[in-house]
Protein backbone atom coordinates (compact mmCIF):
# COMPACT_ATOMS: atom_id res chain seq x y z
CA UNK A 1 -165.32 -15.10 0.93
CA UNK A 2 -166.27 -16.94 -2.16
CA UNK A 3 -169.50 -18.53 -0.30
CA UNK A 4 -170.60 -14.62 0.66
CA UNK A 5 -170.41 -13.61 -3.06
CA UNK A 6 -172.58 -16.68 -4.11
CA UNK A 7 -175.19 -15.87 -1.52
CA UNK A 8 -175.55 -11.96 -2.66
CA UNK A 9 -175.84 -12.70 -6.09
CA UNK A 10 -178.68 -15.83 -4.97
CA UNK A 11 -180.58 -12.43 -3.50
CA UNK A 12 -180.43 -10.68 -7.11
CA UNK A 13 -182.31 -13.10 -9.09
CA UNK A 14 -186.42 -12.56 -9.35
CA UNK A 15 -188.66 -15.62 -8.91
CA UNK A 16 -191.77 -15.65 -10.82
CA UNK A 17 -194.44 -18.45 -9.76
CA UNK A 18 -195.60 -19.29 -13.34
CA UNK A 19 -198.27 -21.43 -12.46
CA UNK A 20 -199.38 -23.99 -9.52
CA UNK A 21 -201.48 -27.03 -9.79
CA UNK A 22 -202.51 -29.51 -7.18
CA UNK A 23 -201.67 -33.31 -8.27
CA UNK A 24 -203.69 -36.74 -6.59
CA UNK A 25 -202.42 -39.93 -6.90
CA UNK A 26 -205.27 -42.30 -5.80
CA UNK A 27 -204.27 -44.69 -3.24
CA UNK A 28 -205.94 -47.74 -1.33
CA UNK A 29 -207.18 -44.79 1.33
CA UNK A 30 -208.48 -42.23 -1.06
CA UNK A 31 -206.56 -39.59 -2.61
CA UNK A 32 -202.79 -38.52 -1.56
CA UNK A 33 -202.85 -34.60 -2.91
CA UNK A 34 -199.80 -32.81 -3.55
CA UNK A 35 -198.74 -29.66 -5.35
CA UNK A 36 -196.36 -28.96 -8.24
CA UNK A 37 -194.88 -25.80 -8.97
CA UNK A 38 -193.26 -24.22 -12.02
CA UNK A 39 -191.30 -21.46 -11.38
CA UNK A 40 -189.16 -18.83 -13.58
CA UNK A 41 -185.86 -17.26 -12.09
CA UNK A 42 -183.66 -14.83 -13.47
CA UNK A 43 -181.70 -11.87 -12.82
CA UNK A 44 -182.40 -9.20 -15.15
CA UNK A 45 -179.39 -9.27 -16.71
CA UNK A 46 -179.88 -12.38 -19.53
CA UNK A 47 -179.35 -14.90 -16.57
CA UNK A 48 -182.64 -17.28 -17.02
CA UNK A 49 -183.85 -20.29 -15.55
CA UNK A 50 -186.93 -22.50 -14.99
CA UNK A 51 -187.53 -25.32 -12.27
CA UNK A 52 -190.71 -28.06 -11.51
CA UNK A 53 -190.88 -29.06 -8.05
CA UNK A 54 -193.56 -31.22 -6.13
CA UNK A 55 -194.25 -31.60 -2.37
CA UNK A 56 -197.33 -31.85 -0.27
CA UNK A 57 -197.30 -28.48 0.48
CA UNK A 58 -197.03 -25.31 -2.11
CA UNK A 59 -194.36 -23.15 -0.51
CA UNK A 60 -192.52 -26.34 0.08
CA UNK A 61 -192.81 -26.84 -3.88
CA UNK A 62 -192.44 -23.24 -4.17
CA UNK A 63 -189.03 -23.75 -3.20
CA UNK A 64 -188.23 -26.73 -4.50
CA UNK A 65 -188.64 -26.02 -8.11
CA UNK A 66 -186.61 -22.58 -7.32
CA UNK A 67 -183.45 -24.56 -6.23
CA UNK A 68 -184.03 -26.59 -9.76
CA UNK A 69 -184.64 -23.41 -11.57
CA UNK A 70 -180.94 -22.19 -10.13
CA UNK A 71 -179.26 -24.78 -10.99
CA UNK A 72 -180.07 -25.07 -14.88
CA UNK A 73 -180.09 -21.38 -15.88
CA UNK A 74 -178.59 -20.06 -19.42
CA UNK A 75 -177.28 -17.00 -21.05
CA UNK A 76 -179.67 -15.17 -23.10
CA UNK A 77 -177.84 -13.04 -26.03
CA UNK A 78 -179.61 -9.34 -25.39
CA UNK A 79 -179.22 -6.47 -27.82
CA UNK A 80 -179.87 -3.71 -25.68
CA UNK A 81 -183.52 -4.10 -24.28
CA UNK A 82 -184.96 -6.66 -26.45
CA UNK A 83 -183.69 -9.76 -28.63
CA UNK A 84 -180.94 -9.79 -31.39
CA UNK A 85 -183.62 -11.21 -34.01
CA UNK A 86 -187.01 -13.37 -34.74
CA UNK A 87 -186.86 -16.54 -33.27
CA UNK A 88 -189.86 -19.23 -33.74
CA UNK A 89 -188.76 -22.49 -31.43
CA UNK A 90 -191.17 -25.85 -30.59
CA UNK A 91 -191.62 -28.07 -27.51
CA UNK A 92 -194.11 -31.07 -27.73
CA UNK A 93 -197.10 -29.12 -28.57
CA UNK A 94 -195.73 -25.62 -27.58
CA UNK A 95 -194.47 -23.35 -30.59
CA UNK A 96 -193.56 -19.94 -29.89
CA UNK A 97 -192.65 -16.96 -31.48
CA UNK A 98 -190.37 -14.11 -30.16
CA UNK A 99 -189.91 -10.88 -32.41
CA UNK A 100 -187.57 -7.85 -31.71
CA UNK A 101 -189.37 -5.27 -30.31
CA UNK A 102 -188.56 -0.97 -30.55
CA UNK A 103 -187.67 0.74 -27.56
CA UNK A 104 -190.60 1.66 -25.17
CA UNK A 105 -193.03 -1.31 -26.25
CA UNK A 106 -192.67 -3.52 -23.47
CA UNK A 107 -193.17 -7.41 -23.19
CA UNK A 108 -196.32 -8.35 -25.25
CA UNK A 109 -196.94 -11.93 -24.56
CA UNK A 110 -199.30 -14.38 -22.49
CA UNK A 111 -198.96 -15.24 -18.98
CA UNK A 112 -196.24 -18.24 -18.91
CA UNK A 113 -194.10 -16.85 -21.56
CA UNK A 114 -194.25 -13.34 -19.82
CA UNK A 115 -192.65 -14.19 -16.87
CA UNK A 116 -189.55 -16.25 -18.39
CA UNK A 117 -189.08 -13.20 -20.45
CA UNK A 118 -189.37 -10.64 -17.92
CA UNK A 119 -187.01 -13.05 -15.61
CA UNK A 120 -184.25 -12.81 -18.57
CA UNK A 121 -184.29 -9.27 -18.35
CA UNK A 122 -186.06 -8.74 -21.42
CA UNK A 123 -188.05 -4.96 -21.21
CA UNK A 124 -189.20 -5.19 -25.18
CA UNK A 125 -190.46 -8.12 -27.13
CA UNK A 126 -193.03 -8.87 -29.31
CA UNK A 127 -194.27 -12.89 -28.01
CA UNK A 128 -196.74 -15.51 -28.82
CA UNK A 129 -198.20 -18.57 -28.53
CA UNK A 130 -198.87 -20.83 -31.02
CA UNK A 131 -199.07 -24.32 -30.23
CA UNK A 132 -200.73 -25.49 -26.84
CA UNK A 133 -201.56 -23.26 -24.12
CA UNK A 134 -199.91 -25.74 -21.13
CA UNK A 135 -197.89 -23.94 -19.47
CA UNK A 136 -195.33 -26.05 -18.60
CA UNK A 137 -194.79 -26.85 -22.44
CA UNK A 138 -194.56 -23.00 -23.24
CA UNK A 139 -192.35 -22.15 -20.74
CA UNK A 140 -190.00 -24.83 -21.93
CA UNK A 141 -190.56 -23.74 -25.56
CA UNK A 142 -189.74 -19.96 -24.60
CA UNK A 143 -186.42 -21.55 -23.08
CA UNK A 144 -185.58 -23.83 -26.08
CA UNK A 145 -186.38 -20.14 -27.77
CA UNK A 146 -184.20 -17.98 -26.14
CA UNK A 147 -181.00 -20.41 -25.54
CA UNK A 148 -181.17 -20.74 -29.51
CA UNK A 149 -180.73 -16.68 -29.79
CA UNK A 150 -176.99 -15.32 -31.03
CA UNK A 151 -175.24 -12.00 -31.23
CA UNK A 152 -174.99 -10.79 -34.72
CA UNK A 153 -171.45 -9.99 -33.55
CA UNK A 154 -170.78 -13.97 -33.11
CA UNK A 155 -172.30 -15.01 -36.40
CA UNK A 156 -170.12 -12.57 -38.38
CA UNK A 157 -166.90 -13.53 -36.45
CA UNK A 158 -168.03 -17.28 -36.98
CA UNK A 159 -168.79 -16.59 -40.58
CA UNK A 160 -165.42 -14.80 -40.98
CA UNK A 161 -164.03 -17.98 -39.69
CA UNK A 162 -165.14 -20.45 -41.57
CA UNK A 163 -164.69 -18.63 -44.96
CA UNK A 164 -160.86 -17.86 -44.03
CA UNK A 165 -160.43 -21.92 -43.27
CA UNK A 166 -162.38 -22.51 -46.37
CA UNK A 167 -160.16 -20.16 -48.53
């Protein structure tokens, strides 16, 4: 019973191919191509996750960096249908910027931050990209972004906390 609910909520979650990019290693015989795919997965719900997989052929990759994407996916804090507050986060190159958006605006940002966005569940945000435009780097960036993001709820309880310990 327990492996049936894992497998329906495996069907919920949206995978967006972010980008694909064929690889060569040269070898004695010429080239050896392969593929590597970076992939976004998430539920809709503030479930998100990304994955990197490589294999000589692009679904195969397709899939691979989907099962990697599954396995290290975080909680996003959501206030309604867009972030709890400004958030400005860094990767290598990468630095991105996510701002709070009013109802009915949608997702304004680039291509590789879009779809880790869109995977979280996010419907308005204000994004962009300030650093490099690889998009492996600003996907991770957006990530390092969004697990950073906390309930104003939390912060005051925290808060709270620490001033009744201090006092």
């Amino acid at each position: 019973m327990i492996r049936e609910e894992v497998v329906e909520a495996k069907e919920e979650l949206s995978e967006k191919v972010v980008s694909v990019t064929r690889v060569a290693k040269v070898v004695k015989g010429g080239k050896h191509l392969r593929f590597r795919a970076l992939v976004a997965i998430g539920d809709g719900r503030g479930q998100v996750g990304i994955g990197i997989g490589k294999a000589n052929e692009v679904a195969q990759a397709i899939q691979k960096a989907g099962t990697v994407a599954r396995k290290g996916m975080i909680t996003v804090a959501l206030a309604g249908t867009t972030i709890p507050h400004e958030i400005r986060a860094k990767y290598g190159a990468a630095d991105v910027l996510l701002k709070p958006a009013s109802p009915g605006s949608g997702v304004i940002a680039g291509g590789s931050m879009r779809a880790v966005v869109e995977a979280a569940g996010i419907k308005d945000v204000l994004a962009k990209s300030l650093g490099t435009s690889n998009p492996t780097n600003v996907v991770k960036a957006t990530m390092v972004a969004l697990s950073r993001l906390r309930e104003p709820e939390k912060v005051l309880a925290e808060r709270k906390a620490a001033s009744t310990a201090r006092g």
